[in-house]
Protein backbone atom coordinates (compact mmCIF):
# COMPACT_ATOMS: atom_id res chain seq x y z
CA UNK A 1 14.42 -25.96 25.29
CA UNK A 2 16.81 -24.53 22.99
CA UNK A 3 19.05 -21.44 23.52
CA UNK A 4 20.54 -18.95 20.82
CA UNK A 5 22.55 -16.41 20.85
CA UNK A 6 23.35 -13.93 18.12
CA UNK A 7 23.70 -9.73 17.72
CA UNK A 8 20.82 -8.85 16.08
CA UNK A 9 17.23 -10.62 16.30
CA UNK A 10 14.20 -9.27 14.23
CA UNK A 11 10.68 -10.59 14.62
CA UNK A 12 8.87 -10.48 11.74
CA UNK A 13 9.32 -11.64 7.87
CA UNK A 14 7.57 -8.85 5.94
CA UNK A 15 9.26 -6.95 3.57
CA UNK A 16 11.03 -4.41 6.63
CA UNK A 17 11.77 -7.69 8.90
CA UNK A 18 13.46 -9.57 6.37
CA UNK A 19 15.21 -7.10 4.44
CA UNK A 20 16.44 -5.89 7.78
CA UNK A 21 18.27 -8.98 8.63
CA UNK A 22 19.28 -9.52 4.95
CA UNK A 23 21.15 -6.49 4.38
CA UNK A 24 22.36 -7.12 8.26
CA UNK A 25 23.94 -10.49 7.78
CA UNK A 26 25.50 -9.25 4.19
CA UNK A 27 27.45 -6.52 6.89
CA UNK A 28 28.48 -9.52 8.62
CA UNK A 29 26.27 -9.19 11.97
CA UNK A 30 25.25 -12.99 13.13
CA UNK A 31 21.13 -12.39 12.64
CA UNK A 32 18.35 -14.54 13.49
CA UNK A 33 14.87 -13.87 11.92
CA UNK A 34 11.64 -15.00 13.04
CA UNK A 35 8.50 -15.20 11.27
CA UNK A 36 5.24 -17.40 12.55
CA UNK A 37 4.14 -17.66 9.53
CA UNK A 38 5.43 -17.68 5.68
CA UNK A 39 7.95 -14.69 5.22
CA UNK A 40 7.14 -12.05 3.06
CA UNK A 41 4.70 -10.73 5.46
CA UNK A 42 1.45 -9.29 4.58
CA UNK A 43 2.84 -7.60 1.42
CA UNK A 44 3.73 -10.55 -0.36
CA UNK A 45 1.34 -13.01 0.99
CA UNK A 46 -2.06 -11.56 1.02
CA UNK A 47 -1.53 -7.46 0.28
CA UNK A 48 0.39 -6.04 -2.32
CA UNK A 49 1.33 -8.21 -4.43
CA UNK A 50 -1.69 -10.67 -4.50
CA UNK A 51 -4.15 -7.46 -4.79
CA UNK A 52 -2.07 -6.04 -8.00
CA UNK A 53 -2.09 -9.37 -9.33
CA UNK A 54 -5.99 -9.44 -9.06
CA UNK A 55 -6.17 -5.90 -10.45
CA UNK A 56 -4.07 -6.82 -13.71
CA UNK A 57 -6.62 -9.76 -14.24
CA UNK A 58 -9.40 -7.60 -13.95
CA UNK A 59 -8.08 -5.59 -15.95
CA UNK A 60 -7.48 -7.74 -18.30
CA UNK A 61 -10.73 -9.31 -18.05
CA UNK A 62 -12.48 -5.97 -18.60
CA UNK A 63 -9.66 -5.15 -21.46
CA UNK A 64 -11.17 -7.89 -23.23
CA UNK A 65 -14.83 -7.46 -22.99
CA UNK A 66 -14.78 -3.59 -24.05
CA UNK A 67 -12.87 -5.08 -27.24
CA UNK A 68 -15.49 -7.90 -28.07
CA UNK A 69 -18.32 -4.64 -27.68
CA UNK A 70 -16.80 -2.77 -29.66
CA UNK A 71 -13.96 -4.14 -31.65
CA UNK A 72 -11.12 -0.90 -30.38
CA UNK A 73 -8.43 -0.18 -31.96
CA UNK A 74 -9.47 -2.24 -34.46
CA UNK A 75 -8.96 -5.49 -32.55
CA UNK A 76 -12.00 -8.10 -32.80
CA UNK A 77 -12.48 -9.91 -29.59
CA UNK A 78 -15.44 -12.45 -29.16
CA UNK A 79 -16.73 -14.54 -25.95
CA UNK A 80 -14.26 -13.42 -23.40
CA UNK A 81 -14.20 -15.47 -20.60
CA UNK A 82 -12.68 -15.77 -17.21
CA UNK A 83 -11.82 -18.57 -15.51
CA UNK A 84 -11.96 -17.82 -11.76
CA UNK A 85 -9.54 -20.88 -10.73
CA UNK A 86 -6.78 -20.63 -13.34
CA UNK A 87 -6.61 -17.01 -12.80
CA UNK A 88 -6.02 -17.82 -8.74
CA UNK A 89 -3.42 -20.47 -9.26
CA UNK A 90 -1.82 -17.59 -11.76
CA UNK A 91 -1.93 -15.21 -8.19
CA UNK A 92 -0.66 -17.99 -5.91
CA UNK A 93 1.84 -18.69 -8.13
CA UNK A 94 3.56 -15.05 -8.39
CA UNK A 95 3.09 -14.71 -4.35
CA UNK A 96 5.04 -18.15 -4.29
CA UNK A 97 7.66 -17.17 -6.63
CA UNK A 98 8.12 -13.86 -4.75
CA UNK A 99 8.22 -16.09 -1.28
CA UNK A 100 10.78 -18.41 -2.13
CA UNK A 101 12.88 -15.49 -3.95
CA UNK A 102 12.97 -13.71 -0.13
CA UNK A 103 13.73 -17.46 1.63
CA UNK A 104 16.53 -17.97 -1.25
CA UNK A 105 17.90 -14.33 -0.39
CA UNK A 106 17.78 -14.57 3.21
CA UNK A 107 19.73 -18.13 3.08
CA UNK A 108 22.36 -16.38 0.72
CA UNK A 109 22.90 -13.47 3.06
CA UNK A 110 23.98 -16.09 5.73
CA UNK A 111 20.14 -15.55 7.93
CA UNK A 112 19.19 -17.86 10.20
CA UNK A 113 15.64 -18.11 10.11
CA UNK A 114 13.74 -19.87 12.86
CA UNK A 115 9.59 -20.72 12.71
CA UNK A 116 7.47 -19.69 15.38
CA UNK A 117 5.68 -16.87 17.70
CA UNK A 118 8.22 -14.52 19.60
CA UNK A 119 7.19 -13.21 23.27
CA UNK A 120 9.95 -10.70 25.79
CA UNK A 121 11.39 -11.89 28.61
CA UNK A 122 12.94 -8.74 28.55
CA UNK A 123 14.96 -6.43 25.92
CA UNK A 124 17.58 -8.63 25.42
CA UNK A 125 15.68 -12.04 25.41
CA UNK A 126 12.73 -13.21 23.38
CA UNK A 127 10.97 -16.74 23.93
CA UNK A 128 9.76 -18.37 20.31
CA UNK A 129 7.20 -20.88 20.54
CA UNK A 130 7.30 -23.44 17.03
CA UNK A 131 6.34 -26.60 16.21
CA UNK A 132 10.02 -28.12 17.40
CA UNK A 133 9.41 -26.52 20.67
CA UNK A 134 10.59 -23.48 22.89
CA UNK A 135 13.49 -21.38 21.92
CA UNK A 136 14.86 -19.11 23.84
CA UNK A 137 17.25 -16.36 21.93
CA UNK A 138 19.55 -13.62 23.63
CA UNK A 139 20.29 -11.29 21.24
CA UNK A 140 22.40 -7.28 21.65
CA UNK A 141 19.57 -5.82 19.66
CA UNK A 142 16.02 -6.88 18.63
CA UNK A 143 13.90 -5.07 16.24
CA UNK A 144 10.34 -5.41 16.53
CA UNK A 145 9.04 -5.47 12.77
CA UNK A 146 5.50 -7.72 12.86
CA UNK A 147 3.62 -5.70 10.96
CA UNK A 148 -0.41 -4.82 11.06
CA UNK A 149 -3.64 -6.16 10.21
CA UNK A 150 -7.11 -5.45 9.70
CA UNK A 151 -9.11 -3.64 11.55
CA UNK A 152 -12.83 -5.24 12.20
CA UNK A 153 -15.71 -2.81 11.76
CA UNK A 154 -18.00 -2.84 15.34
CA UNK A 155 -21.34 -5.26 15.02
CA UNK A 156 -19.69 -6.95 11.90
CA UNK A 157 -16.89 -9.33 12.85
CA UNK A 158 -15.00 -11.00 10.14
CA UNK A 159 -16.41 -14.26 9.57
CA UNK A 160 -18.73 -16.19 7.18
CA UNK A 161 -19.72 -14.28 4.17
CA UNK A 162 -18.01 -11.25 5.98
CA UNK A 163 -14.47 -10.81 4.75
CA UNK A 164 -11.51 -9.01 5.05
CA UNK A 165 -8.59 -8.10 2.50
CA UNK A 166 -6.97 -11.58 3.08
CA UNK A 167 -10.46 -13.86 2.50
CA UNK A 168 -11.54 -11.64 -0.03
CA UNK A 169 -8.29 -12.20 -2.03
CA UNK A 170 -8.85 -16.36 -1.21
CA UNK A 171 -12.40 -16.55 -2.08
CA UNK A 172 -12.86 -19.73 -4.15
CA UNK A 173 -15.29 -18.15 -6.54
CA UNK A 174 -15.99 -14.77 -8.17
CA UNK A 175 -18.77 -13.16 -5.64
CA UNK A 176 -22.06 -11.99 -7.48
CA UNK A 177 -21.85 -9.19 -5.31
CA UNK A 178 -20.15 -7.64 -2.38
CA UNK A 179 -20.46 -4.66 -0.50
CA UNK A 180 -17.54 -2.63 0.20
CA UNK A 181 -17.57 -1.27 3.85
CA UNK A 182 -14.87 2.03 3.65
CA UNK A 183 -13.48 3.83 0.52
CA UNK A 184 -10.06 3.90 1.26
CA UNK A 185 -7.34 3.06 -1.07
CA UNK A 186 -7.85 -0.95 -0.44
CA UNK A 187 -11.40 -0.86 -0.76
CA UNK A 188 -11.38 0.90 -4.13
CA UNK A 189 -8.36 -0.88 -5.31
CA UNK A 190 -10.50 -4.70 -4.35
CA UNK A 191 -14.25 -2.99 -5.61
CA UNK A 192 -12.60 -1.77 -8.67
CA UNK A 193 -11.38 -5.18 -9.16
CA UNK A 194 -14.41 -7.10 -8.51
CA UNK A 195 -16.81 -4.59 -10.77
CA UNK A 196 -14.76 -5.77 -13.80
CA UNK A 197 -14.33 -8.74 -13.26
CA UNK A 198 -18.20 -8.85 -13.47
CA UNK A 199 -19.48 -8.62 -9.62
CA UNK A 200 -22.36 -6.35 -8.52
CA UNK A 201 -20.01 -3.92 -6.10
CA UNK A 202 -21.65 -1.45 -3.76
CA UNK A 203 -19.13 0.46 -1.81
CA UNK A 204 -20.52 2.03 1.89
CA UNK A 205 -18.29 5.31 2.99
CA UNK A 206 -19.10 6.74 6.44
CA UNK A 207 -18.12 9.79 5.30
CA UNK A 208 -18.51 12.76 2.43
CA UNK A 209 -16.57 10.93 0.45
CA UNK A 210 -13.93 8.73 -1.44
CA UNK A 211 -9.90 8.62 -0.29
CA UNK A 212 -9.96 11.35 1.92
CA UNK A 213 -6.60 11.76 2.25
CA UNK A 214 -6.72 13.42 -1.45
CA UNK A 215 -8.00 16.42 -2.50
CA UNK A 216 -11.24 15.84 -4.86
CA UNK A 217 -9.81 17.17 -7.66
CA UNK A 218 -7.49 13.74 -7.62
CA UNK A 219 -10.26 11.60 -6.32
CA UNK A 220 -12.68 12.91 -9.72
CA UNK A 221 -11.67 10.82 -11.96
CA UNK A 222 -11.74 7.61 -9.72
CA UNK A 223 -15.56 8.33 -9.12
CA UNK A 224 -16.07 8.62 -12.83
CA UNK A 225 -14.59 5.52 -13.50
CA UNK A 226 -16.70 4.04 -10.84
CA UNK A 227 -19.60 5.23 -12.26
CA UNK A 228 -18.84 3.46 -15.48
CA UNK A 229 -17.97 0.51 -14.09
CA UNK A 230 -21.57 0.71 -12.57
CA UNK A 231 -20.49 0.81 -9.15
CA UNK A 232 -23.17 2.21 -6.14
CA UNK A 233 -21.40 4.66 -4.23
CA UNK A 234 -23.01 5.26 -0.99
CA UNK A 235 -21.31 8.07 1.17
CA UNK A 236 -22.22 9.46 4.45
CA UNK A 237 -23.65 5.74 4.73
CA UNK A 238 -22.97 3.65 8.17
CA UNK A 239 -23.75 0.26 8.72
CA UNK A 240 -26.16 -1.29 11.42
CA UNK A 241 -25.90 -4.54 11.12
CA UNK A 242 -25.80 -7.82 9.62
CA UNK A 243 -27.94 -10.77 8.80
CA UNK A 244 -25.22 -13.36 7.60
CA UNK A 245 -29.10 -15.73 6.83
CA UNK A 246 -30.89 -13.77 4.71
CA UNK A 247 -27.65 -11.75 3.23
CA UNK A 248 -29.13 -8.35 4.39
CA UNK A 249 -26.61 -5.74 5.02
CA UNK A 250 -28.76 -2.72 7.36
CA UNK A 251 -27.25 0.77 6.39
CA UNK A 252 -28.31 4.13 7.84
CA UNK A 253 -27.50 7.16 5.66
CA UNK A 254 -28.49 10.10 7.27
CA UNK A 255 -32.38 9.68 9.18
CA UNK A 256 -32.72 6.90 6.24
CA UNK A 257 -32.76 3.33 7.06
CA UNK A 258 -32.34 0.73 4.69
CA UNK A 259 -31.54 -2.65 3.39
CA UNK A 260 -29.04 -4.34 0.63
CA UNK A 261 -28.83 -7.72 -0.23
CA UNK A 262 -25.30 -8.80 -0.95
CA UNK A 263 -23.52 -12.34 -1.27
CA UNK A 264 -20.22 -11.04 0.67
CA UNK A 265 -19.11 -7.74 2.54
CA UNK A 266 -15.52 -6.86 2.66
CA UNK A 267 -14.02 -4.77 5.19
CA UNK A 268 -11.73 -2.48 4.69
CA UNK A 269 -11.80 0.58 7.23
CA UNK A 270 -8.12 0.25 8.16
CA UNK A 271 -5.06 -1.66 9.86
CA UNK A 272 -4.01 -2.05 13.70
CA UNK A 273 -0.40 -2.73 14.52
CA UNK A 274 0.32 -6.16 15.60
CA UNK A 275 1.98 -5.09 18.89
CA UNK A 276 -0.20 -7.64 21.02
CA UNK A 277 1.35 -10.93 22.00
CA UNK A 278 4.76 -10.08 21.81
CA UNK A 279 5.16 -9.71 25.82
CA UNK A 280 5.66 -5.62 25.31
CA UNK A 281 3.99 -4.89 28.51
CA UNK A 282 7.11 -5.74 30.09
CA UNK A 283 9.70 -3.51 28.33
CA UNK A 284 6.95 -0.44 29.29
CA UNK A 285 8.40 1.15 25.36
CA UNK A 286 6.52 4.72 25.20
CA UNK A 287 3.96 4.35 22.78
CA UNK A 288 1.92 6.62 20.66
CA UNK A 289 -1.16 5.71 20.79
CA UNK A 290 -1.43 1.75 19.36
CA UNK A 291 2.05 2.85 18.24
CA UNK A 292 5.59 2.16 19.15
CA UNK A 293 7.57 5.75 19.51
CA UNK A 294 11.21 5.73 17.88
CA UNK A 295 13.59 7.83 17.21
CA UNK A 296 15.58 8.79 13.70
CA UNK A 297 17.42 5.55 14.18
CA UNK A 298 14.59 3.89 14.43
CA UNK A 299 15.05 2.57 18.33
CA UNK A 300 12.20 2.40 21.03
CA UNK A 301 12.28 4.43 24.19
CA UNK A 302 14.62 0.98 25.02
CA UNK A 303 18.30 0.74 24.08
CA UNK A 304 18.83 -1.61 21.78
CA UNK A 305 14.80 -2.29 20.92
CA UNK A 306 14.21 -1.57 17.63
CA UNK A 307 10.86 -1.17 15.72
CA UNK A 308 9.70 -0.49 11.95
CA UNK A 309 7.03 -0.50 9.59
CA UNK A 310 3.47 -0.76 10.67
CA UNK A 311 4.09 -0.74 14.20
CA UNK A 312 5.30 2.89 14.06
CA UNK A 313 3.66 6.11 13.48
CA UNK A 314 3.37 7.30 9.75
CA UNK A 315 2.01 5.37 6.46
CA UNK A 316 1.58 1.94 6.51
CA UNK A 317 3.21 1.11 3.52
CA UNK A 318 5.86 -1.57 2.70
CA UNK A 319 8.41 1.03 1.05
CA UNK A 320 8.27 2.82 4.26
CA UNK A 321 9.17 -0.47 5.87
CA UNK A 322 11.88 -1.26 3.81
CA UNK A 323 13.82 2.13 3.94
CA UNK A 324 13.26 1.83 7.78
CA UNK A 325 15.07 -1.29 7.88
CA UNK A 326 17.91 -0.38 5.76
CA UNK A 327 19.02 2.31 8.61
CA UNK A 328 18.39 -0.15 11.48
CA UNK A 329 20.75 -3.07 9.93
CA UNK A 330 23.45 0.16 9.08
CA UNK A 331 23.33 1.17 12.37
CA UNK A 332 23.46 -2.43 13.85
CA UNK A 333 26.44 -3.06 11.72
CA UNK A 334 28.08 0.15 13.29
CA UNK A 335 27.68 2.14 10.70
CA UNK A 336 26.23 6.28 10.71
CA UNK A 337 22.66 5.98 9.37
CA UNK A 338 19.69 7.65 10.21
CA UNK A 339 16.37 8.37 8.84
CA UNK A 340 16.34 11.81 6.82
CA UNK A 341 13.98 11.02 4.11
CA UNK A 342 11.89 14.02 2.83
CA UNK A 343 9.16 12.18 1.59
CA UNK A 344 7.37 8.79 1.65
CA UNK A 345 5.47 8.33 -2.05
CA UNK A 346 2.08 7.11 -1.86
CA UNK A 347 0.18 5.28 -4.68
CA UNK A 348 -3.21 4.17 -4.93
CA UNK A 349 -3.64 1.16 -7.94
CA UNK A 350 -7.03 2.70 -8.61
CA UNK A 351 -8.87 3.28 -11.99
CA UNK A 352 -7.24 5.51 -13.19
CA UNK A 353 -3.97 5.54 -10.43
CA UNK A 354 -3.26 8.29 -8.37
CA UNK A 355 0.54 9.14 -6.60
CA UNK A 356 1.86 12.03 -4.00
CA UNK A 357 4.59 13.00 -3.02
CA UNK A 358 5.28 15.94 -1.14
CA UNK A 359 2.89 18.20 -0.18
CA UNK A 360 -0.64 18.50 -1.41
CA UNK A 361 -2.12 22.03 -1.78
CA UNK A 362 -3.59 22.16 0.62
CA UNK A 363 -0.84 20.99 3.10
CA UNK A 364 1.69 24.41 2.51
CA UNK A 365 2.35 25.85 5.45
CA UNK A 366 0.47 29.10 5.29
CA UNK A 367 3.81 31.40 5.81
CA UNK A 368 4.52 29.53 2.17
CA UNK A 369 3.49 31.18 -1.18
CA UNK A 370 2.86 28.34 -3.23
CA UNK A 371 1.72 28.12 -6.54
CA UNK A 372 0.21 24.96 -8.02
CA UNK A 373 0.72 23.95 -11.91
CA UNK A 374 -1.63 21.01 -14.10
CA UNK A 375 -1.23 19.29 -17.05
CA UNK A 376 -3.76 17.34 -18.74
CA UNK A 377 -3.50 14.02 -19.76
CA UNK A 378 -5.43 14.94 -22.82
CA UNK A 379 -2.84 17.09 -24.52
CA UNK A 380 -0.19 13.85 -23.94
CA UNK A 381 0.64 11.87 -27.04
CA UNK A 382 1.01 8.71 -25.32
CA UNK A 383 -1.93 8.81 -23.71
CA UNK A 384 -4.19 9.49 -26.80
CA UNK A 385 -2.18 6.42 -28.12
CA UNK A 386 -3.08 4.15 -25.14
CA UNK A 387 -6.63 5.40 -25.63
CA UNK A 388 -6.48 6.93 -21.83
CA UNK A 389 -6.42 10.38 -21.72
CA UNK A 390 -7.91 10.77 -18.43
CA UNK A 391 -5.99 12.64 -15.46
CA UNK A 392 -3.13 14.87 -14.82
CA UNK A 393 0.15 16.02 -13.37
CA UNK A 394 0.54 18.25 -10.79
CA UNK A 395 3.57 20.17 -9.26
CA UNK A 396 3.21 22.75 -6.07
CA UNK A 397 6.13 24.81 -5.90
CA UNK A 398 7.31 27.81 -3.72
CA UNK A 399 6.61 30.98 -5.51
CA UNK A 400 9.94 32.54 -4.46
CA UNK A 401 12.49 30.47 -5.62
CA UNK A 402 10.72 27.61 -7.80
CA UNK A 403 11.54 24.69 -5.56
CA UNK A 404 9.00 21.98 -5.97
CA UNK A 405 7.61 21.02 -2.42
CA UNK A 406 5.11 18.63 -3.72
CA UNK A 407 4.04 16.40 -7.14
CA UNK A 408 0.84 14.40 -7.49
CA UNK A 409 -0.82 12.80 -10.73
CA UNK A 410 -3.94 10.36 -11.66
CA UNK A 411 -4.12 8.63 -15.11
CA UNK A 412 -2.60 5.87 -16.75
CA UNK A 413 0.34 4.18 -15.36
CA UNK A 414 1.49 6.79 -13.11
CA UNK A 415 2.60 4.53 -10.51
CA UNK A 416 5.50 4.35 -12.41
CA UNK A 417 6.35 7.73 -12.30
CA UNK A 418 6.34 8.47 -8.69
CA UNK A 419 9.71 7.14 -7.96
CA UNK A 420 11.11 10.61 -10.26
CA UNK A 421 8.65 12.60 -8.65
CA UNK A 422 10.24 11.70 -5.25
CA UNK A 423 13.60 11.90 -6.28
CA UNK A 424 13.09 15.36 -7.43
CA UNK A 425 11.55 16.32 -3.79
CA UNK A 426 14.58 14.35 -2.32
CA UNK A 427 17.27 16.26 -4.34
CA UNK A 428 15.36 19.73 -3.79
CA UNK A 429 15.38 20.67 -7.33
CA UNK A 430 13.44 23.09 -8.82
CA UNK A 431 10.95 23.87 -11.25
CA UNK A 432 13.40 24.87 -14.03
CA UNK A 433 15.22 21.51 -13.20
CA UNK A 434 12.39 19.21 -14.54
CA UNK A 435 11.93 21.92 -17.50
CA UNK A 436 15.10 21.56 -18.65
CA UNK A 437 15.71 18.04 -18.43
CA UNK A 438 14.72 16.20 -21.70
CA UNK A 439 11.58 13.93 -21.27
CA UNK A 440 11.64 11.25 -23.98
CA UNK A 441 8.56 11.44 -26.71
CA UNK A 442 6.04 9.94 -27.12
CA UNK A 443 5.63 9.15 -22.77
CA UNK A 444 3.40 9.76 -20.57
CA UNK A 445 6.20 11.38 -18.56
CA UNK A 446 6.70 14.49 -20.89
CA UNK A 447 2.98 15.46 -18.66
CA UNK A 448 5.61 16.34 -15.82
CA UNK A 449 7.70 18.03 -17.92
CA UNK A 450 4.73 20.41 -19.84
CA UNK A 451 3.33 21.04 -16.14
CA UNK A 452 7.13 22.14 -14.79
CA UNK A 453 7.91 24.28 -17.90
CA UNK A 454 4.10 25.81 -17.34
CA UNK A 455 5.46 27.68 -14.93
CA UNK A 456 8.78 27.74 -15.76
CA UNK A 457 8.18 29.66 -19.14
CA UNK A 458 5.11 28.01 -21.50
CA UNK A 459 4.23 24.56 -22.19
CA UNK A 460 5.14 22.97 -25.39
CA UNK A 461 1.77 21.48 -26.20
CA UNK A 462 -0.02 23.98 -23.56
């Protein structure tokens, strides 16, 4: 058995564990970080960056084959054709680059990293199980950053032809077709995916319908695009069961029964919080729900027990992470940090893409006199040039004074875009800000500016 000591310890090498102890170390706290598996985490192994990889392939893919029907733009395309196997080692390849960038970082901050499975003794001392053995590390603060994983849908266990995120993004072939149990953003993002790349996708929604965290107006033109992608929506649709022999998926929708015959189902009806295993039971840290409760710094109900990222309350999303972990190495390193963020974007890589920020309409407090503000992708030069001119941007401001409590948008590229749209709801500007700032021509940014100066004064191309 070996023993360690060092100030800080954080379990868990996704994108909040290790840029936690990067950032640390570089502040000159002695940090150990440990990771059972390959850091990077979920995110960078088989999430984010694997999934966007598939989506720019199948986009691509599908690029290609509306060129070779119909010769766009004036570009002739003939016999496009994907090869499954190249286009995985293409994936692997990025998530491998990406991995060794994070080991290469965390060596150069001065992290030592150790392999294996943490468990409490108690706050202060966690046991890691590896291949070399026990170690046994005593550290002045721990922060509990392991991240979350799939949830399994009840009478469908993952296993054989049923998949979840991670097999579906390591299948070995293109699926004929797959069933999508849950609409959510990673089920549309992996059944968009699949439909262009050429499989038969059905997606199955237990409820009224798609991304329910949205408003329909947002959601509109994602069901469009499903429909000409040829996707089967089924909503208010639950399944019943599964023959993995004959491939039969049983579905109930409504008082109808009924049957669909699919190579693969994926599941995709959420994440749990990997707080099991780690020996939590004896630290008794108040919980909400599966979750761990902190504070603004980011500490457990335990002094000196720190947790981010999935295994809190709020969005499980690896920005959220990240900026959680940036406050817990500042405060490790003695420094005054604490987390006062306004706003946590979201983005969906759907067809078309759709970001928030802020506050829907729908989520104003009702003592606030809002007023809500769209402009059409349609009227956007650069989006008649990229032959996309479906969507919009939105802006809900206060009717008083103009200040902008919340910006969404769907249509091309607008992931790109949300990272303004927060920093305007960080800095509190207001409406007459974003109309008087100079958007460059022809982008698909000037949207945010027509929809600002819409109710600033009149839109330019209104």
């Amino acid at each position: 058995m070996t023993d360690l000591r060092c100030k800080l310890l954080v379990i868990g090498g996704g994108p909040g564990g290790y840029v936690c102890a990067s950032r640390a170390a570089r502040m000159g706290v002695d940090t150990i970080l440990v990771e059972g598996n390959r850091v990077g985490g979920t995110c960078l192994n088989v999430g984010c960056i694997p999934s966007k990889a598939l989506i720019h392939t199948a986009q691509s893919y599908h690029h290609a084959l509306q060129q070779a029907a119909g010769a766009a733009h004036g570009v002739h395309v003939s016999d496009p054709r994907l090869d499954w196997n190249e286009a995985g080692e293409w994936r692997n390849d990025v998530v491998s680059r990406l991995c060794a960038g994070v080991t290469g970082l965390l060596e150069r901050s001065g992290v030592k990293s150790l392999s294996g499975w943490a468990t409490f003794r108690d706050g202060k001392t966690v046991e890691v199980r590896g291949e070399t053995g026990v170690t046994v590390i005593r550290a002045e603060h721990v922060v509990i950053a392991t991240g979350s994983r799939p949830v399994d849908l009840p009478g469908l266990p993952i296993g054989g032809r049923v998949l979840d995120s991670t097999g579906a993004l390591a299948l070995d072939h293109l699926p004929e077709s797959i069933a999508v149990v849950g609409a959510g953003y990673i089920g549309l993002e992996l059944g968009t995916a699949f439909a262009k790349l050429g499989s038969k996708v059905t997606m199955i929604e237990v409820g009224p319908r798609i991304l329910p965290l949205y408003d329909e107006k947002l959601t509109r033109p994602v069901r469009r695009r499903l429909d000409d992608l040829g996707v089967e929506l089924m909503l208010d649709t639950r399944v019943t069961g599964w023959d993995e022999g004959s491939s039969t998926l049983n579905l109930l929708g409504g008082d109808a029964e009924s049957a669909l015959n699919v190579q693969h189902v994926l599941v995709t009806i959420g994440r749990a919080p990997n707080t099991d295993g780690l020996g939590l039971e004896e630290l008794h840290l108040r919980q909400s729900g599966p979750f761990l409760e902190i504070d603004d710094r980011c500490q457990t109900s335990m002094r000196g027990v720190y947790a981010i990222g999935d295994v809190t309350p709020g969005p499980m999303l690896a920005h959220r992470a990240m900026a959680q972990a940036e406050v817990v190495a500042d405060v490790v390193a003695g420094k005054a940090a604490a987390w006062d963020r306004i706003c946590v974007p979201a983005v969906c890589f759907t067809d078309p893409e759709i970001v928030s920020v802020g506050a829907l309409p729908g989520e104003v407090p009702e003592d606030i006199k809002a007023v809500v503000k769209e402009f059409a992708f349609r009227a956007n030069g650069r989006a008649l040039t990229l032959d996309d001119v479906e969507g919009f941007v939105r802006i809900v401001y206060r009717e008083t004074d103009h200040l902008i409590l919340g910006v969404q948008a769907t249509g091309p590229g607008v992931s790109e875009l949300v990272s303004g749209f927060a920093l305007v709801i960080e800095a509190g500007l207001r409406l007459e800000d974003v109309a008087a700032t100079i958007h460059a021509h022809p982008t698909i940014s000037e949207a945010f500016q027509e929809a600002a100066l819409l109710g600033a004064s009149m839109a330019n191309h209104g």
